[in-house]
N, C-alpha and C. Protein backbone atom coordinates (compact mmCIF):
# COMPACT_ATOMS: atom_id res chain seq x y z
N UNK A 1 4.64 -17.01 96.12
CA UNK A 1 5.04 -16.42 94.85
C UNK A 1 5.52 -17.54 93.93
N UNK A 2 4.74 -17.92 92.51
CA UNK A 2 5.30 -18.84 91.72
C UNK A 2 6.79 -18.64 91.30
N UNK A 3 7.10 -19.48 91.30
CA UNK A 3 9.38 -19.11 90.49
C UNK A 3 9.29 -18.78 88.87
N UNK A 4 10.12 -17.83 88.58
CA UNK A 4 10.10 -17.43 87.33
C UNK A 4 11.11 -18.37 86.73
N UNK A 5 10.66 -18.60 85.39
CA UNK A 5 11.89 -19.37 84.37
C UNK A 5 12.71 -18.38 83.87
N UNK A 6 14.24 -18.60 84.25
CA UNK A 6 15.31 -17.84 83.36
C UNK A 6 15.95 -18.60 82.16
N UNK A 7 16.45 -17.83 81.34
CA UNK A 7 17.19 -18.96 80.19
C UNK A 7 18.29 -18.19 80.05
N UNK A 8 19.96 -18.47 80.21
CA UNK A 8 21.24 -17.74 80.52
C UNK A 8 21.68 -17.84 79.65
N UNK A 9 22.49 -17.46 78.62
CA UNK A 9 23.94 -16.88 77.80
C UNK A 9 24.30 -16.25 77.94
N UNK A 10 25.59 -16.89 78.00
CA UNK A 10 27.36 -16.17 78.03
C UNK A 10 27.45 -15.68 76.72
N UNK A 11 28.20 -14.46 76.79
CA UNK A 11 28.47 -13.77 75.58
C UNK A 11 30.06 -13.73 75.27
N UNK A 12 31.01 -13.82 74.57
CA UNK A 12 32.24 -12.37 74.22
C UNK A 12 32.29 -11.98 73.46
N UNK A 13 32.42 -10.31 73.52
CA UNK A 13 31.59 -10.08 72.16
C UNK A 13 33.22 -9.24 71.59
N UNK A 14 33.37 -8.93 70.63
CA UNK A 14 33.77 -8.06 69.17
C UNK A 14 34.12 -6.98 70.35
N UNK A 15 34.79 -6.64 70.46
CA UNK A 15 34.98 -4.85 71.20
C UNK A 15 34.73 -4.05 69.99
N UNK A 16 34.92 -4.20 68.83
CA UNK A 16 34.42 -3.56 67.62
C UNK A 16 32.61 -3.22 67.40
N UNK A 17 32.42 -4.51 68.22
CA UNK A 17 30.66 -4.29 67.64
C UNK A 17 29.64 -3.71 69.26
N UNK A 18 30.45 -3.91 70.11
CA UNK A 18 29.69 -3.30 71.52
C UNK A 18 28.21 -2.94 71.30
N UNK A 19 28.89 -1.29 70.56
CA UNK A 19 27.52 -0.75 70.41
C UNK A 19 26.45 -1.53 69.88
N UNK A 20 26.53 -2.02 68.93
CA UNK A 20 25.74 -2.75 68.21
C UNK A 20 25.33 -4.05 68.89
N UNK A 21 26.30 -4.86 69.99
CA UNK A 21 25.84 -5.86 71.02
C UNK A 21 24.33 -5.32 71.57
N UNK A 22 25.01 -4.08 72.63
CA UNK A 22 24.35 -3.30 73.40
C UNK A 22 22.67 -2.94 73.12
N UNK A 23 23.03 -2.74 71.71
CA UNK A 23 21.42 -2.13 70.98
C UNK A 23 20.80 -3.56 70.88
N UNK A 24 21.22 -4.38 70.84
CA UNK A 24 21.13 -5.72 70.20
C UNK A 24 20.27 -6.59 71.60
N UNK A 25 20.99 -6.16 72.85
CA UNK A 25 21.15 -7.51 73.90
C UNK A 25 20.16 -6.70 75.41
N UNK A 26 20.44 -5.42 75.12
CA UNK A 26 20.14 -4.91 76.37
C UNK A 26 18.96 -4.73 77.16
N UNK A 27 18.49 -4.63 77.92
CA UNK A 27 16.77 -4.24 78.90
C UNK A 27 16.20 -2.90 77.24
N UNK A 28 15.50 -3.18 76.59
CA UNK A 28 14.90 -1.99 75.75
C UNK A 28 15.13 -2.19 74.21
N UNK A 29 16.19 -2.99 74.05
CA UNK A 29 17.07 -3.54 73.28
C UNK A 29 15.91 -4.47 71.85
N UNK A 30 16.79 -5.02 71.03
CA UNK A 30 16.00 -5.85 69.83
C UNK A 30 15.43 -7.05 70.13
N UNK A 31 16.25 -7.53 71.14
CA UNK A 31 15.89 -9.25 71.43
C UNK A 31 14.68 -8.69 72.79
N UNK A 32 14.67 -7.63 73.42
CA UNK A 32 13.82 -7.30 74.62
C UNK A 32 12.12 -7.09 73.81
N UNK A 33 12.77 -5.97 72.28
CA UNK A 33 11.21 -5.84 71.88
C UNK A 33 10.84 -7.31 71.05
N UNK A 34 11.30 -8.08 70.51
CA UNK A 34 10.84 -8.85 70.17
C UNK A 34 9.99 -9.73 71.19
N UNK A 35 10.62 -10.02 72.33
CA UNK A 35 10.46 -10.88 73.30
C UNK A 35 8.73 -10.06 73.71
N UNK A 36 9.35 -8.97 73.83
CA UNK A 36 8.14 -8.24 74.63
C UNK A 36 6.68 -8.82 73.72
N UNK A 37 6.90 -8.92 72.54
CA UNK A 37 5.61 -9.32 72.03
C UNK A 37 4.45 -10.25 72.44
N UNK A 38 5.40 -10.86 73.77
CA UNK A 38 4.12 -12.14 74.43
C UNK A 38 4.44 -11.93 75.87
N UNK A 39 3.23 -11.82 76.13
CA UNK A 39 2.45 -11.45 77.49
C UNK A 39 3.25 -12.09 78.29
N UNK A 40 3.92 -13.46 78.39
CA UNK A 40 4.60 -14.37 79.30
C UNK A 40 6.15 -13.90 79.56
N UNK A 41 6.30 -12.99 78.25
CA UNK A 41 7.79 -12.70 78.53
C UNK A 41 7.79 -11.59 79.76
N UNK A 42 8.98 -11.48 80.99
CA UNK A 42 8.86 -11.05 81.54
C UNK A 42 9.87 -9.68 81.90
N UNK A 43 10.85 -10.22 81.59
CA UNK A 43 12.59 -9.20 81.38
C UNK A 43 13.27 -9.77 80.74
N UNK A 44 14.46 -8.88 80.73
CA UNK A 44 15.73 -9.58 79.93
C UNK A 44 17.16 -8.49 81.24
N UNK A 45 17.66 -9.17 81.82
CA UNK A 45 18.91 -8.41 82.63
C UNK A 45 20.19 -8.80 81.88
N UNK A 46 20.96 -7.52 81.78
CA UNK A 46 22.20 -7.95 81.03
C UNK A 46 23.51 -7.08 81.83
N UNK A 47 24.43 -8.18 81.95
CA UNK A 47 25.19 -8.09 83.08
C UNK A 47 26.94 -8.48 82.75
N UNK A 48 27.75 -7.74 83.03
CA UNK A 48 29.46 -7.35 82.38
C UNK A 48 30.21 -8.12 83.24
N UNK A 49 31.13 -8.38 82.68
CA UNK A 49 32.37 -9.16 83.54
C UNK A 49 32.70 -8.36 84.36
N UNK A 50 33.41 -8.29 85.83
CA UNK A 50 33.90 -7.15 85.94
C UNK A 50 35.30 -6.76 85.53
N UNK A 51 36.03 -8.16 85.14
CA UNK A 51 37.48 -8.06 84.89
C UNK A 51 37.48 -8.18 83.52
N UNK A 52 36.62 -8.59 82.81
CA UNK A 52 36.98 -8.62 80.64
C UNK A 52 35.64 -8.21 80.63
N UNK A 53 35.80 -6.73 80.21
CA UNK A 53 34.56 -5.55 79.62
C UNK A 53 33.65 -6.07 78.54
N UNK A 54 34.44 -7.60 77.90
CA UNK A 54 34.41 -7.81 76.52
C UNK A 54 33.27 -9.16 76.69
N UNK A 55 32.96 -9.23 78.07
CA UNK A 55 32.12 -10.63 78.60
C UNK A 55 30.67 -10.07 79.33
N UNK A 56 29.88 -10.82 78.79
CA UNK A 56 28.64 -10.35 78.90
C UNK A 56 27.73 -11.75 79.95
N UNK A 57 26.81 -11.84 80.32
CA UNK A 57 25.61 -12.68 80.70
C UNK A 57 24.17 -12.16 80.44
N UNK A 58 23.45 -12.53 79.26
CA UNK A 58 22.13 -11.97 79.24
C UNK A 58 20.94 -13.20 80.15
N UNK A 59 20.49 -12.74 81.03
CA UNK A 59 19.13 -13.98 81.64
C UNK A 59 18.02 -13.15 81.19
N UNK A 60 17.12 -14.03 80.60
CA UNK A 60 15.95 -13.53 80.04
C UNK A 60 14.67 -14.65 81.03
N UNK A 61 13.74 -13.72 81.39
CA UNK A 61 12.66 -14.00 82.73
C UNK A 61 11.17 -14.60 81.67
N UNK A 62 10.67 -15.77 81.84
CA UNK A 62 9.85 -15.61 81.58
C UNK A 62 9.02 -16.38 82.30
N UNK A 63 7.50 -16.34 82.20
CA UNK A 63 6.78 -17.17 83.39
C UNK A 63 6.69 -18.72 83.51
N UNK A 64 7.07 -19.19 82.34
CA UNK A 64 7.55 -20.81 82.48
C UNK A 64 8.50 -20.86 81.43
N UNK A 65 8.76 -22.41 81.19
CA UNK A 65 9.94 -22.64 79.86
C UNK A 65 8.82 -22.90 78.96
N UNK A 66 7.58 -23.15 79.10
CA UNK A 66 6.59 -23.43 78.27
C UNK A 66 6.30 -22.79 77.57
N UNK A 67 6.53 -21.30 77.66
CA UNK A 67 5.81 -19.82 77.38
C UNK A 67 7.38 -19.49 76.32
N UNK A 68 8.53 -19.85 76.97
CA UNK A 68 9.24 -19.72 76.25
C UNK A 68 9.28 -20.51 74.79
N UNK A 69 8.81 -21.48 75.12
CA UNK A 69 9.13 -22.62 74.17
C UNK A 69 8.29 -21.83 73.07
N UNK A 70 6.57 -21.60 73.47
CA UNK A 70 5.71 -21.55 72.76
C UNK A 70 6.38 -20.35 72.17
N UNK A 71 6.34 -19.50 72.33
CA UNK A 71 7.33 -17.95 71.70
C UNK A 71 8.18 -18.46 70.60
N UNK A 72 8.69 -18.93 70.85
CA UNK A 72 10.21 -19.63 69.91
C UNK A 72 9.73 -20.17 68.53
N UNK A 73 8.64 -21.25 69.07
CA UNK A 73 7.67 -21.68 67.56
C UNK A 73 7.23 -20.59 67.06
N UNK A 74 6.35 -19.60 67.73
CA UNK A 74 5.54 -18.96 66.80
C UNK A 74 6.40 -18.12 66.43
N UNK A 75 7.51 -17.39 66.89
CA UNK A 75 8.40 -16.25 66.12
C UNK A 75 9.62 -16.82 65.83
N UNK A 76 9.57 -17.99 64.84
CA UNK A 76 10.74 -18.78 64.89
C UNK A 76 11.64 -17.81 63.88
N UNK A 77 10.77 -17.96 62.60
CA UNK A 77 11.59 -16.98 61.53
C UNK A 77 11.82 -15.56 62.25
N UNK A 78 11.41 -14.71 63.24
CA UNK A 78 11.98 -13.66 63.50
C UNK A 78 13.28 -13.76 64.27
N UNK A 79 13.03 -15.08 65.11
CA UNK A 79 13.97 -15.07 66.29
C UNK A 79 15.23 -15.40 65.04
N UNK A 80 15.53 -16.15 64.31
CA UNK A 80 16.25 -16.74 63.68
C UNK A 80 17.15 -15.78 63.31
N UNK A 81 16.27 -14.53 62.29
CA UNK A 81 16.82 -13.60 61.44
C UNK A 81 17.80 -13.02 62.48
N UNK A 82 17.04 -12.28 63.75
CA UNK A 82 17.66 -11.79 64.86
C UNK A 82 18.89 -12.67 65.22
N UNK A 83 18.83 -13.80 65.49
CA UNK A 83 20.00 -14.67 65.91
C UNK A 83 21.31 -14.38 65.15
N UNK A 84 20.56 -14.56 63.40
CA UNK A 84 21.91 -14.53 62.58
C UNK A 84 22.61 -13.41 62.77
N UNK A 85 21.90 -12.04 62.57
CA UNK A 85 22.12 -10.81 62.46
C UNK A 85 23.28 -10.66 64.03
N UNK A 86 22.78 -10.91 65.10
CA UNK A 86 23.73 -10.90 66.06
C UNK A 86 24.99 -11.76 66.39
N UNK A 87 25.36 -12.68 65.82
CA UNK A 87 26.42 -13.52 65.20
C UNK A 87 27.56 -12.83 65.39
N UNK A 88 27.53 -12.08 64.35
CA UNK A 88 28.72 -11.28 64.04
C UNK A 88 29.01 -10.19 64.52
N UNK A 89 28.50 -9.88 66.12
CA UNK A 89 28.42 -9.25 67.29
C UNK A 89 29.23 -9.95 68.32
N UNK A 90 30.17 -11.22 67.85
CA UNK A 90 30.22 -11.70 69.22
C UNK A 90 31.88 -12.76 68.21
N UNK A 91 32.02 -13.11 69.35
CA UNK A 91 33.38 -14.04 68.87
C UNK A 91 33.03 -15.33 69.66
N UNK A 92 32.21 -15.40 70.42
CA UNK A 92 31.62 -16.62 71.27
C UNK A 92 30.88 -16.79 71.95
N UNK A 93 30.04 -17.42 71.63
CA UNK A 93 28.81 -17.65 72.92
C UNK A 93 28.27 -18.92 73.29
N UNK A 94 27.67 -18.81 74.37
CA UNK A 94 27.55 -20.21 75.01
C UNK A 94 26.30 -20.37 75.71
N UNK A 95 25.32 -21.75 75.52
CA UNK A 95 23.93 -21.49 76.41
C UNK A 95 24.31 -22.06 77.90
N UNK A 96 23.88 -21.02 78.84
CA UNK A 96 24.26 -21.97 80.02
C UNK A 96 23.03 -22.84 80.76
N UNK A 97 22.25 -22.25 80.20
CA UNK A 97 21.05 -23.25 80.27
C UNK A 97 19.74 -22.54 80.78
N UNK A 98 18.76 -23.32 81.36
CA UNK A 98 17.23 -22.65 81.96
C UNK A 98 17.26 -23.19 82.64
N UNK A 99 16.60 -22.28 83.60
CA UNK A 99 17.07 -22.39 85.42
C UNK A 99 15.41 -21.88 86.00
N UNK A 100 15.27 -22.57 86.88
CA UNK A 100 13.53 -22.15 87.87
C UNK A 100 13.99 -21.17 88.95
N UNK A 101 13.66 -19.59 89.22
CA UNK A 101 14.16 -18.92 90.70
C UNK A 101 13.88 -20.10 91.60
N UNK A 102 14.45 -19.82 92.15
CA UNK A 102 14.35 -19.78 93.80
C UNK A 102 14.07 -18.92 94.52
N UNK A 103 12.81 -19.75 95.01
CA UNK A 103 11.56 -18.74 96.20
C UNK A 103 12.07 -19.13 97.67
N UNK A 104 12.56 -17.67 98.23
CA UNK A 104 12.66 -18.17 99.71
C UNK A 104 11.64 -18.65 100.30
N UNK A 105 12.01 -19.76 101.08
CA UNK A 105 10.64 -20.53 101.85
C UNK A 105 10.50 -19.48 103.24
N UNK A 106 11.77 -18.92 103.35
CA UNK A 106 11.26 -18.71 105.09
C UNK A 106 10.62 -16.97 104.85
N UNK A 107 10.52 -16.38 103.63
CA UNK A 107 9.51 -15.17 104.07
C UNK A 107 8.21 -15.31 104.10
C-alpha cells in the first residue's frame, strides 16, 4: 500500500465563531469541498482537544505533497479568499507540518 501525504494544523479558535469554524474546517465542510475539486485530494479529519473544546487539529490526506502543491497553484486565488475569510475564526493557528503515513511493514 503506497503512504498517503498528510499536511497538519493546529487551530484555537473564537468560542464565538465555532459554528462557523465547524462549517468552515470539517469532513463536508468549505476547505473539504474546495479540496474535493482534485482527484488527488483524499480527506480532511478534524479532531478536538479533549481538555480545551476551543483546540482543534485539522490533517488533510492527499496522495502526495506534489498533488498538494499542484492544487495550491491552480486554486491559489480560491484557497487564499478561503484562508482570509477563516482568519477571523480563530485566535491562533499554527502549521505543524507534512508528514508521509506510515505503512506497517509486518502486515
Amino acid at each position: 500500500m503506497p503512504s498517503r501525504f498528510a499536511y497538519i494544523w493546529q487551530y484555537t479558535i473564537k468560542p464565538s465563531e465555532k459554528v462557523r469554524f465547524l462549517e468552515a474546517y470539517a469532513p463536508g465542510g468549505e476547505w473539504d469541498r474546495l479540496f474535493g475539486r482534485d482527484l488527488a485530494y483524499l480527506k480532511t479529519t478534524l479532531i478536538q482537544d479533549c481538555d480545551d473544546e476551543n483546540r482543534y487539529v485539522t490533517i488533510d490526506y492527499w496522495k502526495s505533497r506534489e498533488d498538494r502543491d499542484s492544487f495550491r497553484d491552480r486554486y491559489s486565488g480560491e484557497f487564499e479568499e478561503l484562508d482570509r475569510q477563516c482568519e477571523s475564526y480563530t485566535e491562533y493557528e499554527v502549521f505543524l507540518g507534512d508528514f508521509i503515513e506510515v505503512v506497517d511493514i509486518a502486515a
